[in-house]
Structure formats: C-alpha cells, structure tokens
C-alpha atoms as a PDB file:
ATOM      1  CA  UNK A   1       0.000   0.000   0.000  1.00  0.00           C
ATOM      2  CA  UNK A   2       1.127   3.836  -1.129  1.00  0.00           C
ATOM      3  CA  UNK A   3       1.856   6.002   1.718  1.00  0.00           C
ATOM      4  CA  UNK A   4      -0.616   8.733   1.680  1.00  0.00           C
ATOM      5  CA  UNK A   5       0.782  12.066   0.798  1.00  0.00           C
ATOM      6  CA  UNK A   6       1.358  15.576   2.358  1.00  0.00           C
ATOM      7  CA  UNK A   7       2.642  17.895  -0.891  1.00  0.00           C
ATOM      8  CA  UNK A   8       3.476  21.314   0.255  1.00  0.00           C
ATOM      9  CA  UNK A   9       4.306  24.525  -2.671  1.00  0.00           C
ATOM     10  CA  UNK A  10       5.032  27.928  -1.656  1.00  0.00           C
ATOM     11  CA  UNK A  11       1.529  28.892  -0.943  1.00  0.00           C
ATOM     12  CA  UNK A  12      -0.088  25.626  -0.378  1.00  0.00           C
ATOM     13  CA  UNK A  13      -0.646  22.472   1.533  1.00  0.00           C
ATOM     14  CA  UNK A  14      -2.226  19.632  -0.530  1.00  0.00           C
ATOM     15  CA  UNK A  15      -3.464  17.010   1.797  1.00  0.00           C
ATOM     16  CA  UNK A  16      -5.744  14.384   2.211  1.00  0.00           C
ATOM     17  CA  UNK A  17      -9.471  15.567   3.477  1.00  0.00           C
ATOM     18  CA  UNK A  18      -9.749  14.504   6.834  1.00  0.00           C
ATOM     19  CA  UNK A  19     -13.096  14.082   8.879  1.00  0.00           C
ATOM     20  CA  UNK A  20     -12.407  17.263  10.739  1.00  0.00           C
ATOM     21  CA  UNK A  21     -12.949  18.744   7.313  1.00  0.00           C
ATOM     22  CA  UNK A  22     -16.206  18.866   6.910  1.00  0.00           C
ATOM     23  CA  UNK A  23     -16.815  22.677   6.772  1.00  0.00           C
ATOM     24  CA  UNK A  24     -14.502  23.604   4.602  1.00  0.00           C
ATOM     25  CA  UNK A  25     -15.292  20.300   2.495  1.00  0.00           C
ATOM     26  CA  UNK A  26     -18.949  22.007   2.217  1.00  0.00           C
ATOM     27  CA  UNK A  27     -17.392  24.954   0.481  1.00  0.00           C
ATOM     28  CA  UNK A  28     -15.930  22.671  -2.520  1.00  0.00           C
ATOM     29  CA  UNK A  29     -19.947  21.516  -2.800  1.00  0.00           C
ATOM     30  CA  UNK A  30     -21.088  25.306  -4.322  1.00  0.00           C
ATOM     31  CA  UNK A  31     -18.270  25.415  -7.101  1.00  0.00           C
ATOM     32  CA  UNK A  32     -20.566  26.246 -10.373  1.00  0.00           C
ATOM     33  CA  UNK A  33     -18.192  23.879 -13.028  1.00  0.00           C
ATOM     34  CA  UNK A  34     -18.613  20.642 -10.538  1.00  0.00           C
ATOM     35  CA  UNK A  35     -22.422  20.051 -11.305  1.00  0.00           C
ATOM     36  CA  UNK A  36     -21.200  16.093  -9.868  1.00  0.00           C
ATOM     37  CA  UNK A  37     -19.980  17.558  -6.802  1.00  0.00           C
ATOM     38  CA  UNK A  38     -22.670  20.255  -6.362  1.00  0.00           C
ATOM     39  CA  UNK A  39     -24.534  16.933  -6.725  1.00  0.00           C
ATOM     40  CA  UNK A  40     -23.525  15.406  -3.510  1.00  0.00           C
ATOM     41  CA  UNK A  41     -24.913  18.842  -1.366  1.00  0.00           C
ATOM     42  CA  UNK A  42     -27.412  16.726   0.593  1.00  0.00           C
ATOM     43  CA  UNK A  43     -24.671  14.335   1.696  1.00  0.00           C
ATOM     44  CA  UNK A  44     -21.771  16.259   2.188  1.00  0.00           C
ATOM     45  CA  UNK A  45     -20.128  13.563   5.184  1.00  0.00           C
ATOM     46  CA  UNK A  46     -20.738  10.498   2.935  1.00  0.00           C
ATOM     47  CA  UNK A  47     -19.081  12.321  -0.284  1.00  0.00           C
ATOM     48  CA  UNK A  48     -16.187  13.463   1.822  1.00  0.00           C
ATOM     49  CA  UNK A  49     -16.264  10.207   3.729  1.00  0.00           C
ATOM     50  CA  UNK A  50     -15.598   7.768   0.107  1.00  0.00           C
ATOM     51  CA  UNK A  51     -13.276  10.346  -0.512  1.00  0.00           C
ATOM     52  CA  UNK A  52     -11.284   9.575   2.650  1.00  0.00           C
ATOM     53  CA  UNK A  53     -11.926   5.923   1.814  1.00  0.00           C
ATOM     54  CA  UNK A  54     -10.308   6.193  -1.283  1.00  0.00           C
ATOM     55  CA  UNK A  55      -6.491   7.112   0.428  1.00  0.00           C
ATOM     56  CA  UNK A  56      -6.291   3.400   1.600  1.00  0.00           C
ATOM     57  CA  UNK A  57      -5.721   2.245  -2.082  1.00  0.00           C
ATOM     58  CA  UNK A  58      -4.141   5.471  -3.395  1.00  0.00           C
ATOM     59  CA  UNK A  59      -4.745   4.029  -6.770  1.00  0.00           C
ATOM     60  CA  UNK A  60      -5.063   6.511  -9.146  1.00  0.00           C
ATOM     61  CA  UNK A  61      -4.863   4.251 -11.946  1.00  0.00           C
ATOM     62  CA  UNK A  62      -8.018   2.263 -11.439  1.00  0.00           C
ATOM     63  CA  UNK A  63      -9.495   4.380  -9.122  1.00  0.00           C
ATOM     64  CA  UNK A  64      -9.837   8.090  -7.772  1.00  0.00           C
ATOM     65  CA  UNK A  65      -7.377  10.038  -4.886  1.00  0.00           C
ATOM     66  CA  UNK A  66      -8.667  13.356  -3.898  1.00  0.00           C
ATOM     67  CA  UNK A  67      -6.716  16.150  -1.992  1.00  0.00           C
ATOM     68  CA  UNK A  68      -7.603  19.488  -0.353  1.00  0.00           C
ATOM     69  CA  UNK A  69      -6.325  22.560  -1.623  1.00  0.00           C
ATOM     70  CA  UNK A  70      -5.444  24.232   1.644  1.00  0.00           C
ATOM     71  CA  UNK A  71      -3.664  28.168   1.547  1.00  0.00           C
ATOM     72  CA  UNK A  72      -0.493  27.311   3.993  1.00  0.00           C
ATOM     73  CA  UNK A  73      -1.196  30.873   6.139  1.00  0.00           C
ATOM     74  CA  UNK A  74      -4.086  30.484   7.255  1.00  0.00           C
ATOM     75  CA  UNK A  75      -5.137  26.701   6.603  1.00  0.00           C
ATOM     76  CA  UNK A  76      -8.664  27.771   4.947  1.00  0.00           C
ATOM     77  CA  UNK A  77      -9.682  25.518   1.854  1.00  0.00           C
ATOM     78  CA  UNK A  78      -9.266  26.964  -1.533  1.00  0.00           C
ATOM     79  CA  UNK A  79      -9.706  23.853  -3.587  1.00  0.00           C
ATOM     80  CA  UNK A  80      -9.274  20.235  -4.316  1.00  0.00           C
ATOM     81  CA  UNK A  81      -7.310  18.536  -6.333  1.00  0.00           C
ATOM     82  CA  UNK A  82      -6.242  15.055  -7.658  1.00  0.00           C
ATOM     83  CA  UNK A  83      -6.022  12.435 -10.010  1.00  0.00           C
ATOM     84  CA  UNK A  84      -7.828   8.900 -11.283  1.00  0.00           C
ATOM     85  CA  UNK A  85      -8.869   6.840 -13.801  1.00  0.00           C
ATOM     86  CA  UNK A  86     -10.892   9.070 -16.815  1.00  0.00           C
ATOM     87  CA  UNK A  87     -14.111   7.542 -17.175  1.00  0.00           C
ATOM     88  CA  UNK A  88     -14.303   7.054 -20.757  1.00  0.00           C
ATOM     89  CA  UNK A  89     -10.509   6.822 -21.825  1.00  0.00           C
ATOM     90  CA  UNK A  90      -9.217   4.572 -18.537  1.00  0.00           C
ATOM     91  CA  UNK A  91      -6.203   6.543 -18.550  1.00  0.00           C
ATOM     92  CA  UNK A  92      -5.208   8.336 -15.412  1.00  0.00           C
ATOM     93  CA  UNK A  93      -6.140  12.055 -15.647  1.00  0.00           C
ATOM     94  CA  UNK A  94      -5.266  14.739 -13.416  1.00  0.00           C
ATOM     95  CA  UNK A  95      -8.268  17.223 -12.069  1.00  0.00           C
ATOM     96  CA  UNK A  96      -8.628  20.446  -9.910  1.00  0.00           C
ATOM     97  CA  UNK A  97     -11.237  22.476  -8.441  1.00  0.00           C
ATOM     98  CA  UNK A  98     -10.777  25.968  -6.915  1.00  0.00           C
ATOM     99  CA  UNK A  99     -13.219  28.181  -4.992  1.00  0.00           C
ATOM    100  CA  UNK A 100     -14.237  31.218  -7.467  1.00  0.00           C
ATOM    101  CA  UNK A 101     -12.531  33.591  -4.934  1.00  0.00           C
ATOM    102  CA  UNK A 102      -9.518  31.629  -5.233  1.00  0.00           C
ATOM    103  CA  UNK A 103      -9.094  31.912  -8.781  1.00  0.00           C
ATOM    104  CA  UNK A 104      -6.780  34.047 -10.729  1.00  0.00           C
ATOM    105  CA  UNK A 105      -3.983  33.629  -8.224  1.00  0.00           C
ATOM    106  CA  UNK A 106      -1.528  30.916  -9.897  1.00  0.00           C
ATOM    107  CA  UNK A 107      -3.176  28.178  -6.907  1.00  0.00           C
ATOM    108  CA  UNK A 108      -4.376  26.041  -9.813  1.00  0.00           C
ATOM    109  CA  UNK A 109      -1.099  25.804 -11.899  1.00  0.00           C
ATOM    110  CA  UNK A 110       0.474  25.134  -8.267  1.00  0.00           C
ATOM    111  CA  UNK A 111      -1.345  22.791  -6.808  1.00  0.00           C
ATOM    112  CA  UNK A 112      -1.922  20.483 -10.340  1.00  0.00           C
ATOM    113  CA  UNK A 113       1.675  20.469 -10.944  1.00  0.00           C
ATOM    114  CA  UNK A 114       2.462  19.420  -7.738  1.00  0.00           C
ATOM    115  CA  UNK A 115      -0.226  16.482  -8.046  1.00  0.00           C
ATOM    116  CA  UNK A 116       0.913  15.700 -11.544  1.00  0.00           C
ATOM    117  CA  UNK A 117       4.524  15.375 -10.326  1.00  0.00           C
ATOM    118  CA  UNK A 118       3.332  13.408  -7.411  1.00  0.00           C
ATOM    119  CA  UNK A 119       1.927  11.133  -9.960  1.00  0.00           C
ATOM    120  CA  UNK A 120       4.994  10.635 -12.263  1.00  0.00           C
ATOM    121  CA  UNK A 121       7.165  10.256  -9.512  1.00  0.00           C
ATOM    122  CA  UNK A 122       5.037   7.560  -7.578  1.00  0.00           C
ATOM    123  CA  UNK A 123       3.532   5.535  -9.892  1.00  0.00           C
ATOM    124  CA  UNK A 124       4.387   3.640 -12.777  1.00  0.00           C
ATOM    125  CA  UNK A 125       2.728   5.245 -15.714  1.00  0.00           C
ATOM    126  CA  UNK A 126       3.725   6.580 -18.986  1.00  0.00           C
ATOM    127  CA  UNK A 127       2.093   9.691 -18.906  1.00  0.00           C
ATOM    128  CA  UNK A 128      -0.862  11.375 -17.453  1.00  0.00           C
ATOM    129  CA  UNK A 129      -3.806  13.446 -18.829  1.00  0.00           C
ATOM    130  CA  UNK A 130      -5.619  16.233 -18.732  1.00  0.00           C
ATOM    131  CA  UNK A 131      -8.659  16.843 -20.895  1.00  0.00           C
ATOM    132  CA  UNK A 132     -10.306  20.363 -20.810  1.00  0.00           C
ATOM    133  CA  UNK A 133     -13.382  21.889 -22.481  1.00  0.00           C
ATOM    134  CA  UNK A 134     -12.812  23.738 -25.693  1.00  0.00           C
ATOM    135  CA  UNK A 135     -13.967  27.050 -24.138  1.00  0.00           C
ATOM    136  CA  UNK A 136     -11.908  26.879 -20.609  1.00  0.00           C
ATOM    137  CA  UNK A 137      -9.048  29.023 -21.675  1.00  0.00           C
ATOM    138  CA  UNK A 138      -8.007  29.640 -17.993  1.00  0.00           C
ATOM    139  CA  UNK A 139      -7.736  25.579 -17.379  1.00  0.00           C
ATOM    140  CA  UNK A 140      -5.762  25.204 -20.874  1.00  0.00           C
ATOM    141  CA  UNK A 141      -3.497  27.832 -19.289  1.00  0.00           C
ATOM    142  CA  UNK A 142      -3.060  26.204 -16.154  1.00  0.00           C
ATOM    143  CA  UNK A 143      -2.329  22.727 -17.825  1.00  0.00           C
ATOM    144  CA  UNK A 144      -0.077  24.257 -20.308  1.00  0.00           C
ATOM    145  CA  UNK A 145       2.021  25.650 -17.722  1.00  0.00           C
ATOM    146  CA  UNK A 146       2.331  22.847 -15.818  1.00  0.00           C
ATOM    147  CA  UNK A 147       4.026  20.734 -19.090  1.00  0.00           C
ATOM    148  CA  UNK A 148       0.977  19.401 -20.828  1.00  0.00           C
ATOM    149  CA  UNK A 149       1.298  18.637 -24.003  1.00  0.00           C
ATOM    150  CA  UNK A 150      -1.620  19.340 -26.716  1.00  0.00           C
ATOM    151  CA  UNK A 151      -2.580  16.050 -28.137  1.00  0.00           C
ATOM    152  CA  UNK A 152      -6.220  16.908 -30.179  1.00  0.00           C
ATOM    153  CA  UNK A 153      -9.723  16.805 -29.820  1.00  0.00           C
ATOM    154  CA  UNK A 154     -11.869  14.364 -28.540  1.00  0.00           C
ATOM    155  CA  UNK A 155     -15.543  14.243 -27.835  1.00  0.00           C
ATOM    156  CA  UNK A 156     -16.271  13.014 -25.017  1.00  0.00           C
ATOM    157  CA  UNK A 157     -19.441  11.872 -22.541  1.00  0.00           C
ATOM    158  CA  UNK A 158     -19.862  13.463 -19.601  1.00  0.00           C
ATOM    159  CA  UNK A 159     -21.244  11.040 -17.183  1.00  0.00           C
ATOM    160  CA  UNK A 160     -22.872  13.435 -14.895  1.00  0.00           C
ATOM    161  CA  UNK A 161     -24.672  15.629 -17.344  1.00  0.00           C
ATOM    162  CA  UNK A 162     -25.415  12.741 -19.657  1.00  0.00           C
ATOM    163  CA  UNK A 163     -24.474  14.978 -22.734  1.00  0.00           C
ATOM    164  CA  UNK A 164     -21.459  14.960 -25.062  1.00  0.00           C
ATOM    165  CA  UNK A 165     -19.202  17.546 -24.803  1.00  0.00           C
ATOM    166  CA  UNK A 166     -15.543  18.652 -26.855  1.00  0.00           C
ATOM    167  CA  UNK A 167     -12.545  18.589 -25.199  1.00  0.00           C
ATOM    168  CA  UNK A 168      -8.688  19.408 -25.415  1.00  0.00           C
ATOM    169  CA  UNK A 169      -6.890  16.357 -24.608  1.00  0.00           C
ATOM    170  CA  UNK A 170      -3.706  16.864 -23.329  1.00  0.00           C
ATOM    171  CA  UNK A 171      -0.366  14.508 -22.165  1.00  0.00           C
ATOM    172  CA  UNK A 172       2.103  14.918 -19.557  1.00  0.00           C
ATOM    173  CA  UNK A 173       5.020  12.369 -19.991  1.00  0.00           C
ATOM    174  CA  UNK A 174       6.865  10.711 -16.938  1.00  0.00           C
ATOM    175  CA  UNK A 175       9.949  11.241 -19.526  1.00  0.00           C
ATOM    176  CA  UNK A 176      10.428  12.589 -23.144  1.00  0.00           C
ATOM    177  CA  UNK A 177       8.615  10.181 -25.739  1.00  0.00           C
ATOM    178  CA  UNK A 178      10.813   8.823 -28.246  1.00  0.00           C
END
C-alpha cells in the first residue's frame, strides 16, 4: 500500500481531506463547473467520507485520490485537487477544483503540478492526462504551464450531465517520448 501524501508549494498544503474537514469540504460543494460535486450537497459527510476511503488504495490508476487545496497561512480551503482513472478513456487524468474567490492567483497551476509530479514520480505510468473543455481558456493555461502537451480533440461523454461535450486532450510524460 502507497503512503498517503502531504505535498506542500510555496503557498499551499495539498493534503488528504480529513473528517475534521467537513466545513470547509462544504465549500468545494457550491463550485458552479462541478455540477457532480454540487450533486452530492445533501450528503456532504458520505461524499467526503468515500473520498477519505479512497487514500487506503491510493490508486489513481483504477481508481480516484482526492486532496484538499489548503492556503499554507491560514489553513482555509481553496480547492481540491487530484487524479484517477478518466471515465471514458481509462487513462489516469489529473483534475482540480478551486473556490471562485480563489481563482486568478496561480493556486491552480500550483497545486496540479504538484499532483501531476506526485503522480509521475510515484507511480508507474507513462504519462498522465488532462482533458479540458474547448472554451476553458483559464484551465488550458493552467495545464499548459504545468508541461501538458496538446494532443487533439476528442468528444467526449460526460457522465454526470449525460451529454457529449468537446474537449482538449492533453499529455504529460513521466519522460520525453521517443
């Protein structure tokens, strides 16, 4: 079994959600672009409780890790962030989530490439992902910037809306491919 993490950047402590959590796990519930999380309102300590199940396996490969985003001063939750298995292309994908007032400040870009690096380091995979919608050019950014490569298009379902959407799919390699 993986250790589970503590990743620390200049600003940030990326953690696993504990029980004591549960307030600031509430906050993560509102976020507008996480319709599956705003979702899971009603049952806020079950959500965060699989989520806290999940660090046993820390597999991210065929299954789902989830940290908080928490600002190092004064320990309040700005995000989440993590990676695990894509649901359509099984290939492990890294995600984020930051609180609207949290935006804008380079937390994002921080706090995925410390995951993403976390990931490359830890695990044996080739690569990981990061698929974005065509019209987030503030997540493209953030993925760019953290060494993502720009693969193509792909359509892709969206399990939780039930619709089809377009996406930038993007690859971070562990190494240089050859």
């Amino acid at each position: 079994m993986r250790s589970v993490v503590r990743l620390e950047t200049d600003r940030l402590i990326i953690r696993p959600f504990q029980e004591h959590d549960l307030d600031e796990f509430r906050k993560l519930l509102d976020i507008p672009e996480a319709p599956g999380w705003q979702k899971e309102k009603d049952r806020a300590a079950g959500f965060l409780s699989w989520h806290i199940s999940n660090y046993r396996a820390m597999d991210i490969v065929h299954g789902i890790v989830c940290f908080g985003v928490f600002d190092k001063i004064g320990g309040a939750v700005v995000g989440a962030v993590g990676a695990g298995e894509h649901d359509n292309l099984h290939e492990t994908e890294i995600f984020y989530s930051l609180l609207p007032e949290a935006r804008g400040q380079g937390y994002a870009k921080e706090a995925a490439k410390a995951v993403t690096e976390w990931a490359l380091e830890d695990y044996a995979i080739p690569y990981i992902i990061a698929t974005v919608e065509t019209h987030n050019i503030a997540s493209q950014k953030v993925v760019e910037g953290c060494g993502y490569t720009f693969i193509d298009e792909r359509a892709l379902f969206v399990h939780v809306s039930g619709e089809t959407h377009i996406f930038r799919y993007y690859r971070r390699y562990a190494s240089i491919p050859r």
